[in-house]
C-alpha atoms as a PDB file:
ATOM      1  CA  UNK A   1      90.815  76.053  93.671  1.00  0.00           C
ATOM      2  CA  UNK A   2      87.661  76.739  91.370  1.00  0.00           C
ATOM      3  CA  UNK A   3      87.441  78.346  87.826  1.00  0.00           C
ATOM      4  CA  UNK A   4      84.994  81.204  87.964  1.00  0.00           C
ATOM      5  CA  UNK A   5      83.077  82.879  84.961  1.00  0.00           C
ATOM      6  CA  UNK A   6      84.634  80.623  82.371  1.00  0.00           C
ATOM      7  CA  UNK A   7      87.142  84.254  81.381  1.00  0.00           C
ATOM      8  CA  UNK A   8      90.393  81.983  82.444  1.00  0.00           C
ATOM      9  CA  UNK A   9      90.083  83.471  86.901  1.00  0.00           C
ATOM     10  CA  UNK A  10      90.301  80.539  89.391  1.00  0.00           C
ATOM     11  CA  UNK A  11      89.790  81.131  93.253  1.00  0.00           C
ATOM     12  CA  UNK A  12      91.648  79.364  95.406  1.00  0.00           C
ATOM     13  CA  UNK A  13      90.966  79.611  99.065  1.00  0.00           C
ATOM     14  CA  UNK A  14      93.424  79.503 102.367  1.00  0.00           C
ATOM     15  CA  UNK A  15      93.919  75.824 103.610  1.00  0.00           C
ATOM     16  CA  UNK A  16      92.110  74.084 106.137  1.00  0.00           C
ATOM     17  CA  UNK A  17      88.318  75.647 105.149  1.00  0.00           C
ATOM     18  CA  UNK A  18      85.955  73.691 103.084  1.00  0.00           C
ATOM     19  CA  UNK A  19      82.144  74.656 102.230  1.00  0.00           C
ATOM     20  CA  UNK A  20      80.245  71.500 101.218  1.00  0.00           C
ATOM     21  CA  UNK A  21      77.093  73.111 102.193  1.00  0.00           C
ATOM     22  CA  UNK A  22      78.054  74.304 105.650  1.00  0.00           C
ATOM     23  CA  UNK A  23      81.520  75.678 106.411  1.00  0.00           C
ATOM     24  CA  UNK A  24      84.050  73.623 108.236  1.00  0.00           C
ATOM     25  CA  UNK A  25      87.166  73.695 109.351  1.00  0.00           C
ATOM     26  CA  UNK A  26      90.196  71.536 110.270  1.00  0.00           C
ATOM     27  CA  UNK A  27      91.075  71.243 114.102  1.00  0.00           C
ATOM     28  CA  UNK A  28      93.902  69.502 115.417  1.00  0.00           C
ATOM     29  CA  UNK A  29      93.237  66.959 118.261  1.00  0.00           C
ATOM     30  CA  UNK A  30      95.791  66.682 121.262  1.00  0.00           C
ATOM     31  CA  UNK A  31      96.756  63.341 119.866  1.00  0.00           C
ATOM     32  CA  UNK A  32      97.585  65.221 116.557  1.00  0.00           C
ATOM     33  CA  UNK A  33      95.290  64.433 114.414  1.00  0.00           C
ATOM     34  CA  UNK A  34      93.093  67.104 112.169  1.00  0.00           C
ATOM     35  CA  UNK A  35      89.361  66.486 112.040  1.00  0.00           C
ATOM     36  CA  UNK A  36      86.872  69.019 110.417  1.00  0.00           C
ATOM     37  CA  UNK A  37      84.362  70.992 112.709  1.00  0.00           C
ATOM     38  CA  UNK A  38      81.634  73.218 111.893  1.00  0.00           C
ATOM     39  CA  UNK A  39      82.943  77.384 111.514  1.00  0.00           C
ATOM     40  CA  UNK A  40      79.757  79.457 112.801  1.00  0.00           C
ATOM     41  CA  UNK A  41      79.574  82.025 110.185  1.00  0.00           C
ATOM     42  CA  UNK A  42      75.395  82.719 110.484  1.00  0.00           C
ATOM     43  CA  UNK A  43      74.552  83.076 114.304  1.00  0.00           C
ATOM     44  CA  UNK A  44      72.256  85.894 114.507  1.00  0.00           C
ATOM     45  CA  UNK A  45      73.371  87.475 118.005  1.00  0.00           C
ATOM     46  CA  UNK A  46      76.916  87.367 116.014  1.00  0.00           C
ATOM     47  CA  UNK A  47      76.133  89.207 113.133  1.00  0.00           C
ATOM     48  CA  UNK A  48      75.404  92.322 115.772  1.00  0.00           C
ATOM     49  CA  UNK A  49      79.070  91.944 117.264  1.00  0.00           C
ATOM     50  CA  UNK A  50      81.971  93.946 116.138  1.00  0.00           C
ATOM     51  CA  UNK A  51      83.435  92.957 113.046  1.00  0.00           C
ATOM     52  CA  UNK A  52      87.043  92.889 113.919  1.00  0.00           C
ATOM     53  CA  UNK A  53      86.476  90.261 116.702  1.00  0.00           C
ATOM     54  CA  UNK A  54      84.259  88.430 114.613  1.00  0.00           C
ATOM     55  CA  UNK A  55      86.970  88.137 111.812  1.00  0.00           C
ATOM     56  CA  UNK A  56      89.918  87.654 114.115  1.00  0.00           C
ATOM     57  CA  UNK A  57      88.491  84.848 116.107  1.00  0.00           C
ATOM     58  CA  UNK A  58      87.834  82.865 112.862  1.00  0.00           C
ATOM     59  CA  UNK A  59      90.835  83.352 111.217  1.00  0.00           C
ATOM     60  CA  UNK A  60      92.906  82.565 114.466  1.00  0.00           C
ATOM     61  CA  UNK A  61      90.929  79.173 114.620  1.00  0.00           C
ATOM     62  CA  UNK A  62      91.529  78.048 111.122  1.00  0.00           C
ATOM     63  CA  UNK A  63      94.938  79.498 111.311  1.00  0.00           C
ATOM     64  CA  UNK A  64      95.698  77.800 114.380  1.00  0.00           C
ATOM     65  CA  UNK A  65      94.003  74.543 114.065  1.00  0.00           C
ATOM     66  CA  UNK A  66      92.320  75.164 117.396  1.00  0.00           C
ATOM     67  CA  UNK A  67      88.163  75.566 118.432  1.00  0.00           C
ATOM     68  CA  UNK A  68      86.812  78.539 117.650  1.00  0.00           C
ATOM     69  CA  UNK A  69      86.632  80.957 121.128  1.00  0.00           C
ATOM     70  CA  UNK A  70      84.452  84.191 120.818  1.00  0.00           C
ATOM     71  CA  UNK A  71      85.786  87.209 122.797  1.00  0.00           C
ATOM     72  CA  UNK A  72      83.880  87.684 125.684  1.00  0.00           C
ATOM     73  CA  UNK A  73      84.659  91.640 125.223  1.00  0.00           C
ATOM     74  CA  UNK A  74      84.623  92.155 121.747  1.00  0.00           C
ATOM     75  CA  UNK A  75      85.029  96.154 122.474  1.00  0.00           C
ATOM     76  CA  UNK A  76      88.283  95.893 124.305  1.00  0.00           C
ATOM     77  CA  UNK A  77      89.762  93.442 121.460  1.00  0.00           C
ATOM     78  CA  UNK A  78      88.846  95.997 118.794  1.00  0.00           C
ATOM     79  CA  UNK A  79      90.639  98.642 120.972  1.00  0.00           C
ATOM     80  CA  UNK A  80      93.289  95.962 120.401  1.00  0.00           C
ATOM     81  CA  UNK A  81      93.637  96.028 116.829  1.00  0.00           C
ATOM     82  CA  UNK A  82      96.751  97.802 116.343  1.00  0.00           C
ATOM     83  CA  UNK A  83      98.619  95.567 118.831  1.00  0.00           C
ATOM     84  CA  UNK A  84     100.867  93.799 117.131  1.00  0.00           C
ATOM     85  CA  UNK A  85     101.407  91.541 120.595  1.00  0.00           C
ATOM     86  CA  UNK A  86      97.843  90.793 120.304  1.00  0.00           C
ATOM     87  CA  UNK A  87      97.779  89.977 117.365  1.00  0.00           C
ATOM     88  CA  UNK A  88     101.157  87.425 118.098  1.00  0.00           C
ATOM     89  CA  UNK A  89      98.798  85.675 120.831  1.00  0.00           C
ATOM     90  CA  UNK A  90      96.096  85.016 118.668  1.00  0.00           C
ATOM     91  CA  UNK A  91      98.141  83.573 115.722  1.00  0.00           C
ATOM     92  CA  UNK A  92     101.397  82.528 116.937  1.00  0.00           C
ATOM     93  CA  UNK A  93     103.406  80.810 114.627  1.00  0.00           C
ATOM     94  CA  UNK A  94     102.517  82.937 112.110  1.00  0.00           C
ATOM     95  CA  UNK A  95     104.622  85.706 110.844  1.00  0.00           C
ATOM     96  CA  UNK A  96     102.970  89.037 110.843  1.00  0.00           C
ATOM     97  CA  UNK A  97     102.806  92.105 107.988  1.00  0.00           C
ATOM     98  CA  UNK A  98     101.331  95.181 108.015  1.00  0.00           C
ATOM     99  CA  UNK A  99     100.116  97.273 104.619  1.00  0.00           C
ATOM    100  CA  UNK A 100      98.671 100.657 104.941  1.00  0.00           C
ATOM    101  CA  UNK A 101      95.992 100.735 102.234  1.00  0.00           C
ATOM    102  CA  UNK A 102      96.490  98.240  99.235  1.00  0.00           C
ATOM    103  CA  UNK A 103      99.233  98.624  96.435  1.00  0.00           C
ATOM    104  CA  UNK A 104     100.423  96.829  93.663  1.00  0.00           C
ATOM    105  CA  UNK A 105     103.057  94.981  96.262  1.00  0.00           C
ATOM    106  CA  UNK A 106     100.919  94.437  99.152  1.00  0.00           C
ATOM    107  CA  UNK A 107      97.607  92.644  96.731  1.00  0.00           C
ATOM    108  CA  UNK A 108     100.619  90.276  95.507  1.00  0.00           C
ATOM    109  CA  UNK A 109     101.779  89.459  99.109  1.00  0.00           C
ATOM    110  CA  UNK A 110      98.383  88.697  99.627  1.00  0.00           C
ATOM    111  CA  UNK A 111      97.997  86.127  96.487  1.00  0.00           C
ATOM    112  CA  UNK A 112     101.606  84.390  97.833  1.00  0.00           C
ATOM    113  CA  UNK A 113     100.325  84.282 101.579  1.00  0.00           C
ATOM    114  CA  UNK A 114      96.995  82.384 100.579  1.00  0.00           C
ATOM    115  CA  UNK A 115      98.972  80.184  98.451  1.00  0.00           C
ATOM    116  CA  UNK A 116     101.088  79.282 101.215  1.00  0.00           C
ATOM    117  CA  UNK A 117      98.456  79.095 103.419  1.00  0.00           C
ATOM    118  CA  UNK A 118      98.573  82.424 104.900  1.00  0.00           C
ATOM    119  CA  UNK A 119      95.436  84.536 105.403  1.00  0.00           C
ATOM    120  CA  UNK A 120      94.761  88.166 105.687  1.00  0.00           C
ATOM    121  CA  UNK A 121      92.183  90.721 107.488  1.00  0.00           C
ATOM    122  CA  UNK A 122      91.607  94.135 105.944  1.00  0.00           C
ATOM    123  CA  UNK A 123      89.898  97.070 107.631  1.00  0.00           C
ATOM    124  CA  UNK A 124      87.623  99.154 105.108  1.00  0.00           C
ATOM    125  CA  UNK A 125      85.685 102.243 105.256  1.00  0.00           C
ATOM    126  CA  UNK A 126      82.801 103.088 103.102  1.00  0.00           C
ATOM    127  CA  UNK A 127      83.305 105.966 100.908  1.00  0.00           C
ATOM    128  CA  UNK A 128      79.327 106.786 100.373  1.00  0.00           C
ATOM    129  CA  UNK A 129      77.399 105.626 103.874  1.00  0.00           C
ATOM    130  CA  UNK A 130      73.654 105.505 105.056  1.00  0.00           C
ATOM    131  CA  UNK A 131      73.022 105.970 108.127  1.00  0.00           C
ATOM    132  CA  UNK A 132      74.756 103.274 109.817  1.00  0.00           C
ATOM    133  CA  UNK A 133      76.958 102.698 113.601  1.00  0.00           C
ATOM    134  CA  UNK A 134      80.595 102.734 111.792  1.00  0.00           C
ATOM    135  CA  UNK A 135      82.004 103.649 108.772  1.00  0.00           C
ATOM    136  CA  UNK A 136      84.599 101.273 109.172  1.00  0.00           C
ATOM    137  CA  UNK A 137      84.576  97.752 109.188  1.00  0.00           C
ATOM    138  CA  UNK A 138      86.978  94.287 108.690  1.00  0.00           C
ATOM    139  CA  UNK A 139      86.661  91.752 106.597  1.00  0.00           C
ATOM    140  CA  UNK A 140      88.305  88.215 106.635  1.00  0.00           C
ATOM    141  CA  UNK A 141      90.123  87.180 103.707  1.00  0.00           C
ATOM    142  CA  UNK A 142      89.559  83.429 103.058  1.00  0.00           C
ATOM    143  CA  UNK A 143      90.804  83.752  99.003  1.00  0.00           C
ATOM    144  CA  UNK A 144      91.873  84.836  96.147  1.00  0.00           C
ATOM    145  CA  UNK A 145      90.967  85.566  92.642  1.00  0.00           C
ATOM    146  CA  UNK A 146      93.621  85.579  90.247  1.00  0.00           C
ATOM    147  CA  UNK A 147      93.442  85.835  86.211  1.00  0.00           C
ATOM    148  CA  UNK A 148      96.326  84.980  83.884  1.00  0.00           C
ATOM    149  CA  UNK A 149      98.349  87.587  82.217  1.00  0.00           C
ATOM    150  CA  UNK A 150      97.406  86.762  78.360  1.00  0.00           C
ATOM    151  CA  UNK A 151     101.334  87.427  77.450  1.00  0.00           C
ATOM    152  CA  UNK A 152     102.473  84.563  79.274  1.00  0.00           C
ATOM    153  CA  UNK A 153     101.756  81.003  79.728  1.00  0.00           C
ATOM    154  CA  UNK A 154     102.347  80.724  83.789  1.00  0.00           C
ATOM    155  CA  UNK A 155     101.829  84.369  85.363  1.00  0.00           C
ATOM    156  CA  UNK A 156      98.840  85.198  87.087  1.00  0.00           C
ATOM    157  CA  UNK A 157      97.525  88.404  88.922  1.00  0.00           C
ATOM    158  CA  UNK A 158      95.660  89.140  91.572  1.00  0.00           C
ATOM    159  CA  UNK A 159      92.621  90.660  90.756  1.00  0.00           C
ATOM    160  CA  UNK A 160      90.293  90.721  93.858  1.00  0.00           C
ATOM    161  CA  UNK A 161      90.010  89.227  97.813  1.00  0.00           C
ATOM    162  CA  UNK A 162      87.062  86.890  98.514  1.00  0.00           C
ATOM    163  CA  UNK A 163      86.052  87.782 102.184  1.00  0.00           C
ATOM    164  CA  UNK A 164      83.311  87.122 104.667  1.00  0.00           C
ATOM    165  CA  UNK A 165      82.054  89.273 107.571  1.00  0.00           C
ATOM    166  CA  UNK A 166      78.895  89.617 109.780  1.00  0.00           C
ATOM    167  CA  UNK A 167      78.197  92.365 107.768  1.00  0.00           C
ATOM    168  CA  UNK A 168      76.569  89.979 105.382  1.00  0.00           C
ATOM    169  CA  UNK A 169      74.823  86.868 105.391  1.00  0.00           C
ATOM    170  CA  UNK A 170      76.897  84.002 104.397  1.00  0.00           C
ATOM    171  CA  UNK A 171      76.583  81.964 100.922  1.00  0.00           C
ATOM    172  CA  UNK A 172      76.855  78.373 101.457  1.00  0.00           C
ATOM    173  CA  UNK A 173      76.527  78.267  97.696  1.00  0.00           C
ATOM    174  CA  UNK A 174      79.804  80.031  97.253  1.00  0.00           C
ATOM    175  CA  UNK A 175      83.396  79.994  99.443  1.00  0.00           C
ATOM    176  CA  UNK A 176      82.805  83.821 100.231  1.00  0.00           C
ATOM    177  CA  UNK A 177      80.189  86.800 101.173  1.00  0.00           C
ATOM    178  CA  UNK A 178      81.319  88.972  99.206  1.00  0.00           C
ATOM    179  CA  UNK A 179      84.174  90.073  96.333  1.00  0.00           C
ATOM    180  CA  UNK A 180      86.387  93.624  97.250  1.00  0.00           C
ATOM    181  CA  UNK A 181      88.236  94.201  94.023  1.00  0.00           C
ATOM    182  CA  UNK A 182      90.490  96.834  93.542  1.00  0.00           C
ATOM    183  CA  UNK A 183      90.799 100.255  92.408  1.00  0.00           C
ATOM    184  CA  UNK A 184      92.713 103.095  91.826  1.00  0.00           C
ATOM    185  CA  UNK A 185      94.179 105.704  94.979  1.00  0.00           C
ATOM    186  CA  UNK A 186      93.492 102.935  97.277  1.00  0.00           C
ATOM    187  CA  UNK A 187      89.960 102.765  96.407  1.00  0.00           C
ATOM    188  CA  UNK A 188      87.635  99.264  95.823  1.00  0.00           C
ATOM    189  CA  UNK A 189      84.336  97.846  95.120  1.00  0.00           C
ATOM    190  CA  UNK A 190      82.589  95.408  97.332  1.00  0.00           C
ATOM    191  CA  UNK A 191      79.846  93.203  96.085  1.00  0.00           C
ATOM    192  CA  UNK A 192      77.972  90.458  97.906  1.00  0.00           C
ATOM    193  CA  UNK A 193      76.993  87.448  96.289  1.00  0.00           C
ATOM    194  CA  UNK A 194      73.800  88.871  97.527  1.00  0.00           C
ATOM    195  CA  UNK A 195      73.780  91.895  94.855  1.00  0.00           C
ATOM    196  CA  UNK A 196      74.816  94.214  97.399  1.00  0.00           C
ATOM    197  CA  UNK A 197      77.248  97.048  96.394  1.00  0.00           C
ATOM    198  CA  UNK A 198      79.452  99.152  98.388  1.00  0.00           C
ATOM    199  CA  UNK A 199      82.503 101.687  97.415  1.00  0.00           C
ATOM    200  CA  UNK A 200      84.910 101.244 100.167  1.00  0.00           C
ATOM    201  CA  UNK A 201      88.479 102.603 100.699  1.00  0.00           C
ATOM    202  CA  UNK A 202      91.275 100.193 101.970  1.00  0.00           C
ATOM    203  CA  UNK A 203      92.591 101.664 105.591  1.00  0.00           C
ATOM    204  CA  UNK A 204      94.723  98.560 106.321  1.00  0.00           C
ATOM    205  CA  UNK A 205      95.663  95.204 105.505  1.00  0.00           C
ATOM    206  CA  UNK A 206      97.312  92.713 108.395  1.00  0.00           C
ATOM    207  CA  UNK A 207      98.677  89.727 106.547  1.00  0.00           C
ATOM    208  CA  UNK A 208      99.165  86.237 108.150  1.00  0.00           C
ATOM    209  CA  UNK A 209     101.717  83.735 106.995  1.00  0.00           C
ATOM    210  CA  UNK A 210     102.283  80.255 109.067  1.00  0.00           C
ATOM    211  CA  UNK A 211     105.839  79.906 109.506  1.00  0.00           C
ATOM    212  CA  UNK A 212     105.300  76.054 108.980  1.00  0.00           C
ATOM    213  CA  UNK A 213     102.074  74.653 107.364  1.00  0.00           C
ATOM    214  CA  UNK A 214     100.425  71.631 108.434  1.00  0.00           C
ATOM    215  CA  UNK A 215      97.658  71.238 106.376  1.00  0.00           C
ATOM    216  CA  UNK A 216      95.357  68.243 104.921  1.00  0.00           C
ATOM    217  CA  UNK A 217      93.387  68.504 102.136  1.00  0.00           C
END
C-alpha cells in the first residue's frame, strides 16, 4: 500500500507483485517454496501482440504462482475471451465474475477482490480514436485507489483501477501504466503516467478471486 498525492488516497496493489525498479513476481517452486522472478512488462515484439493475451498471461502467472508462458497464438486466445472454461484453465483456483460495464457494485467488488488478493482484467473501448488497428483493448488491473469517505473514520471508496498494458510503456517509477477512473453512463478517463489521455468506455470487467491465498509479502 502507498499514500498518493498527500489528499488522504492510498494504492494498494494485488499480492505477489513488487516494483523495486524492475517488476517481479512471486513463483512457487515444486518443493513449495515462493521465490521472486522478473514479470516482462517492456519487450518490444510484445508491445505489438494483442492486448488480451498479453494481460491474461500475466495475471494468470502472478495469480497462479507459476512462470510466465506467452500464447503461441495470441489471435485464437482473444477469440477465447468470452470462454468462461478458458478462462477456468488459466486461473484455476480462482473463482470467476463477470460485470458488464462498471457500476457502483461491480468498482467495489473490485476494491474487495484486490484486497483479498484477487485481480481483475477489463476490456475498454475508446470513445474518441485516431486512426488506430482496434478500438478496443484490455487492461490488467494490478490495484486500487481508494480515498476515505470524510464522514467516517474507517470507510473508504474506490475511486480508480491502476492497470498496465502493452498499450503503454511501463513506469518502473510507479506500480502502474496508467490510472482509468471512473465516470458517469459507464464512461472513464485513462491517463498514463506518461501524460497520455484517453476517454474510454468500460465494455467488461472479468474479476479474479483465489479461493485460498498463499501469499508472502
Amino acid at each position: 500500500m502507498t499514500n498518493a498525492f498527500g489528499m488522504g488516497l492510498t494504492h494498494h496493489y494485488m499480492c505477489g507483485i513488487r516494483f523495486k525498479g524492475q517488476w517481479e513476481y512471486q513463483v512457487r517452486s515444486p518443493s513449495g517454496r515462493l521465490r521472486w522472478r522478473l514479470l516482462t512488462l517492456d519487450d518490444e515484439k510484445q508491445r505489438h501482440t494483442n492486448s488480451f493475451a498479453w494481460c491474461l498471461s500475466r495475471c494468470a502467472a502472478v495469480m497462479t504462482q507459476q512462470p510466465l508462458h506467452e500464447s503461441c497464438d495470441d489471435a485464437k486466445l482473444a477469440e477465447l475471451a468470452g470462454d468462461a472454461k478458458e478462462w477456468k484453465q488459466r486461473v484455476p483456483n480462482c473463482v470467476i465474475w463477470r460485470f458488464k460495464g462498471t457500476g457502483a457494485n461491480s468498482r467495489k467488488r473490485l476494491a474487495e477482490a484486490l484486497m483479498n488478493g484477487g485481480s481483475a482484467l477489463i476490456k475498454l473501448e475508446r470513445t474518441k480514436s485516431a486512426k488506430v488497428e482496434s478500438d478496443i483493448f484490455w487492461v490488467w488491473v494490478v490495484g486500487i485507489e481508494m480515498q476515505k469517505v470524510p464522514e467516517t473514520k474507517t470507510s473508504s471508496k474506490a475511486m480508480a483501477a491502476l492497470v498496465v498494458s502493452p498499450e503503454w510503456l511501463p513506469s518502473w517509477a510507479s506500480g502502474y501504466g496508467a490510472r482509468v477512473s471512473w465516470g458517469l453512463n459507464g464512461l472513464c478517463i485513462v491517463r498514463s503516467v506518461e501524460g497520455h489521455l484517453l476517454n474510454c468506455r468500460y465494455a467488461e470487467m472479468v474479476l479474479m478471486e483465489p479461493k485460498y491465498l498463499q501469499c508472502a509479502r
